[in-house]
C-alpha atoms as a PDB file:
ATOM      1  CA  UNK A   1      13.954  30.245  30.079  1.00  0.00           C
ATOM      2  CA  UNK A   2      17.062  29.874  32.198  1.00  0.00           C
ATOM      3  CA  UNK A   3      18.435  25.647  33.385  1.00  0.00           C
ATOM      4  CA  UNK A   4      15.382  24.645  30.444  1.00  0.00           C
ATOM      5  CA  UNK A   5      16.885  21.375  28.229  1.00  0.00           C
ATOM      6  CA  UNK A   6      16.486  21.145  24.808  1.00  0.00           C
ATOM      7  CA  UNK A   7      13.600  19.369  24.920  1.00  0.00           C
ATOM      8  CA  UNK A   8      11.828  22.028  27.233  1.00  0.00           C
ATOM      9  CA  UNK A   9      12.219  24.397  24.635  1.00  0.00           C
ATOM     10  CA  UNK A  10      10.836  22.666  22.270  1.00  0.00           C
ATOM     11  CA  UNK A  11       7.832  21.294  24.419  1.00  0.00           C
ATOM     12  CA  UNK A  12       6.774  25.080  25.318  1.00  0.00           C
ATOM     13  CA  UNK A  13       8.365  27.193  22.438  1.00  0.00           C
ATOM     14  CA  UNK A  14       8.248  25.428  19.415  1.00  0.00           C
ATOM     15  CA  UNK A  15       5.587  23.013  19.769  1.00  0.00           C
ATOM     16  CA  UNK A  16       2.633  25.296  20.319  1.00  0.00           C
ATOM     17  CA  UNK A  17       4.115  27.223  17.304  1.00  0.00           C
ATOM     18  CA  UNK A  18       3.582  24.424  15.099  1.00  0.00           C
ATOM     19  CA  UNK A  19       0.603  22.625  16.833  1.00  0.00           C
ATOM     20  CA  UNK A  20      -1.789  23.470  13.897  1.00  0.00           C
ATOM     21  CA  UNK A  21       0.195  22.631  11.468  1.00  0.00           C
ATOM     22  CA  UNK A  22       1.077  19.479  12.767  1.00  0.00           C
ATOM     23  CA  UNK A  23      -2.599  18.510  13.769  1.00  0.00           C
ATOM     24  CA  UNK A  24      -3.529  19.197  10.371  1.00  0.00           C
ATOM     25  CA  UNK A  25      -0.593  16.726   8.983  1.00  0.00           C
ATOM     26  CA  UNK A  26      -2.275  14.477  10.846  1.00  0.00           C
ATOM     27  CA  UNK A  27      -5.246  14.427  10.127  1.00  0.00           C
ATOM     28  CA  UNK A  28      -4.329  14.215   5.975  1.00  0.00           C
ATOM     29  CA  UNK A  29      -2.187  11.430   6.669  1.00  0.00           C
ATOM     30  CA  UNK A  30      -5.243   9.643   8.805  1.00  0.00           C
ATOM     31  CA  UNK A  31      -7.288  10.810   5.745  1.00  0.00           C
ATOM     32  CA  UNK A  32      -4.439   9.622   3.038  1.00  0.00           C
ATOM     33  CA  UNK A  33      -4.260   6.236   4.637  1.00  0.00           C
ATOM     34  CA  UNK A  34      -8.306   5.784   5.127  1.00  0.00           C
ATOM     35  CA  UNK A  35      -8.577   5.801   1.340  1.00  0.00           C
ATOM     36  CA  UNK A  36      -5.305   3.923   0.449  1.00  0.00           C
ATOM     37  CA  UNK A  37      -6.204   1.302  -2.325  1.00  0.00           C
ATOM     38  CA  UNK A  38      -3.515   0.589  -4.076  1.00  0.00           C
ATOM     39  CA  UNK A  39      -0.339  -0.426  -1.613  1.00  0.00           C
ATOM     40  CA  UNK A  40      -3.470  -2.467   0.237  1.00  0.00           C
ATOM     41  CA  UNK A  41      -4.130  -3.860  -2.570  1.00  0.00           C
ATOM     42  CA  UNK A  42      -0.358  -5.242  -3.137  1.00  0.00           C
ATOM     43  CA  UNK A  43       0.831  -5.751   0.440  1.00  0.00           C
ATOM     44  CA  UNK A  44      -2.018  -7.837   2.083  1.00  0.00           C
ATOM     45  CA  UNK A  45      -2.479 -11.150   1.684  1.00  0.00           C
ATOM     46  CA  UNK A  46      -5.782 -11.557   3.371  1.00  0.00           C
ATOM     47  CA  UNK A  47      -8.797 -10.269   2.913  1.00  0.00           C
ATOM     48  CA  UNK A  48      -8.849  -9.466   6.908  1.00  0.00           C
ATOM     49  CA  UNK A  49      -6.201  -6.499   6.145  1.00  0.00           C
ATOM     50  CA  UNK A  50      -7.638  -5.246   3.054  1.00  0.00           C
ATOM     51  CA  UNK A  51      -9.131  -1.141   3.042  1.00  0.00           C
ATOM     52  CA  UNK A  52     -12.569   0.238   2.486  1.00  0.00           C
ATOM     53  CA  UNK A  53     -11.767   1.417  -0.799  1.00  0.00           C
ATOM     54  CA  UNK A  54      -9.992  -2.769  -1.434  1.00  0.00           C
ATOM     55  CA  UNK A  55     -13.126  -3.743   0.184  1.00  0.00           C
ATOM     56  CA  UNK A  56     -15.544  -2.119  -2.376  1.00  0.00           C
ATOM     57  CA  UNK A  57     -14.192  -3.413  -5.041  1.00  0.00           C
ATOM     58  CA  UNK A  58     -15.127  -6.905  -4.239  1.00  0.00           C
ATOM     59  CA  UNK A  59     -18.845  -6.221  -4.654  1.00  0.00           C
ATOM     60  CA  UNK A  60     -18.508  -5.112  -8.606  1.00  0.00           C
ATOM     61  CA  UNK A  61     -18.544  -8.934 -10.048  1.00  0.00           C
ATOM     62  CA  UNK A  62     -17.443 -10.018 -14.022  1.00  0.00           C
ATOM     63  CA  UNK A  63     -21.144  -9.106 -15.549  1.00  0.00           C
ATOM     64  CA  UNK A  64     -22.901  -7.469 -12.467  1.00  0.00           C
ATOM     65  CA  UNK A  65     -22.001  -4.452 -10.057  1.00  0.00           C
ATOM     66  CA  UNK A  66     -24.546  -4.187  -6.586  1.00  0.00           C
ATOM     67  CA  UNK A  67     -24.251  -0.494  -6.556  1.00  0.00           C
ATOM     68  CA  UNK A  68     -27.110  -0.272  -3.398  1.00  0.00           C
ATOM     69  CA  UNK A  69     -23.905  -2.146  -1.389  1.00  0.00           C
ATOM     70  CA  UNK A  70     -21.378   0.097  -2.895  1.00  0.00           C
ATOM     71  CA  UNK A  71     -22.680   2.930  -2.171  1.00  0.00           C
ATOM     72  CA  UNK A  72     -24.148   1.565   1.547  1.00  0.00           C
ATOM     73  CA  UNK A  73     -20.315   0.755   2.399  1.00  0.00           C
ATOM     74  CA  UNK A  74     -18.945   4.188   0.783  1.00  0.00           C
ATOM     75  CA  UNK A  75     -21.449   6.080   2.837  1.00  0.00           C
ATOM     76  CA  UNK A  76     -20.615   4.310   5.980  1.00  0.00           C
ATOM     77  CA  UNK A  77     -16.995   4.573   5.095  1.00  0.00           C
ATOM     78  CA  UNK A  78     -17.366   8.451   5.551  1.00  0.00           C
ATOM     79  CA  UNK A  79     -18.361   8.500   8.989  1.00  0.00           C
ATOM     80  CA  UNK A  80     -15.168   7.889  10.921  1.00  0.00           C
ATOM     81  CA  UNK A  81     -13.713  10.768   8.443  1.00  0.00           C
ATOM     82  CA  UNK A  82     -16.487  13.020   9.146  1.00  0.00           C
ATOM     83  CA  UNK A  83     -16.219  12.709  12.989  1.00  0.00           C
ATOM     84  CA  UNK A  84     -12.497  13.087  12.552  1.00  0.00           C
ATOM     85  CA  UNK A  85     -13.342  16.495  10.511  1.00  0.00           C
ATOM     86  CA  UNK A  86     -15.864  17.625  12.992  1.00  0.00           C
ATOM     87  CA  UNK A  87     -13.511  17.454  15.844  1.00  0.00           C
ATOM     88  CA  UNK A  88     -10.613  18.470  14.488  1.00  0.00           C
ATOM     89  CA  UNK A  89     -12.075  21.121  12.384  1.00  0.00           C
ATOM     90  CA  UNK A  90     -10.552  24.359  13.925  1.00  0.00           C
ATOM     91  CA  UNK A  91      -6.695  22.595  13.851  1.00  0.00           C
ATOM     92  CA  UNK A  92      -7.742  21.518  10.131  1.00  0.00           C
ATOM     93  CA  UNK A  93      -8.673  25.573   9.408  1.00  0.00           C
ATOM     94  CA  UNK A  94      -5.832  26.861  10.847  1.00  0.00           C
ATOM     95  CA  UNK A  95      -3.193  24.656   9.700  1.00  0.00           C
ATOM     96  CA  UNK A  96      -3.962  24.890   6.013  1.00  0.00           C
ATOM     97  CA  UNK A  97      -4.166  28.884   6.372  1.00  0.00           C
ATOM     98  CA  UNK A  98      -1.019  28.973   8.000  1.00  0.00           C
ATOM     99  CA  UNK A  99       0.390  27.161   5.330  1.00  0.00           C
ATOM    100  CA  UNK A 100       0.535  30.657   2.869  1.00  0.00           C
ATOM    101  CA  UNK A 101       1.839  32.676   4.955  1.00  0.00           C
ATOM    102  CA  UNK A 102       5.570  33.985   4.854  1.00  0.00           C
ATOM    103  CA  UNK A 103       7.618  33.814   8.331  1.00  0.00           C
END
């Protein structure tokens, strides 16, 4: 690895070390954000930037809750995180068994 930068080390030594474990932050922190209700909840000031889970709270009224659009919305709220899952499934595996293991 003779005349490589520091960044060339990184890009082909430590990177792929830490690839898994990095897709898998990822992919929690897509997850984490997904279901984020309450900073949503505080922050936007539109309804246009609210979050699913912000979103579903709006159809549970003072004396009535439509549960056959709360749970229509929650189970169409799943799909982007199940095609995230299903794609990223083998990063997902091997990132979180990485993380018990001693170095």
């Amino acid at each position: 690895m003779d005349g490589v930068s520091e960044l060339g080390i990184w890009w082909r030594i430590a990177m792929p070390l830490v690839k898994s474990a990095v897709a898998a932050l990822c992919i929690f922190n897509f997850i984490g954000n997904w279901n984020a209700y309450l900073w949503p909840l505080i922050i936007a000031s539109q309804r246009e930037f609210y979050t699913l889970p912000v979103g579903l709270s709006f159809f549970r009224g003072e004396s009535t809750v439509e549960w056959e659009k709360i749970m229509t919305a929650a189970s169409l709220a799943t799909i982007p995180l199940l095609i995230v899952f299903i794609i990223f499934q083998r990063q997902i595996i091997k990132g979180i068994a990485l993380t018990g293991m001693k170095a």
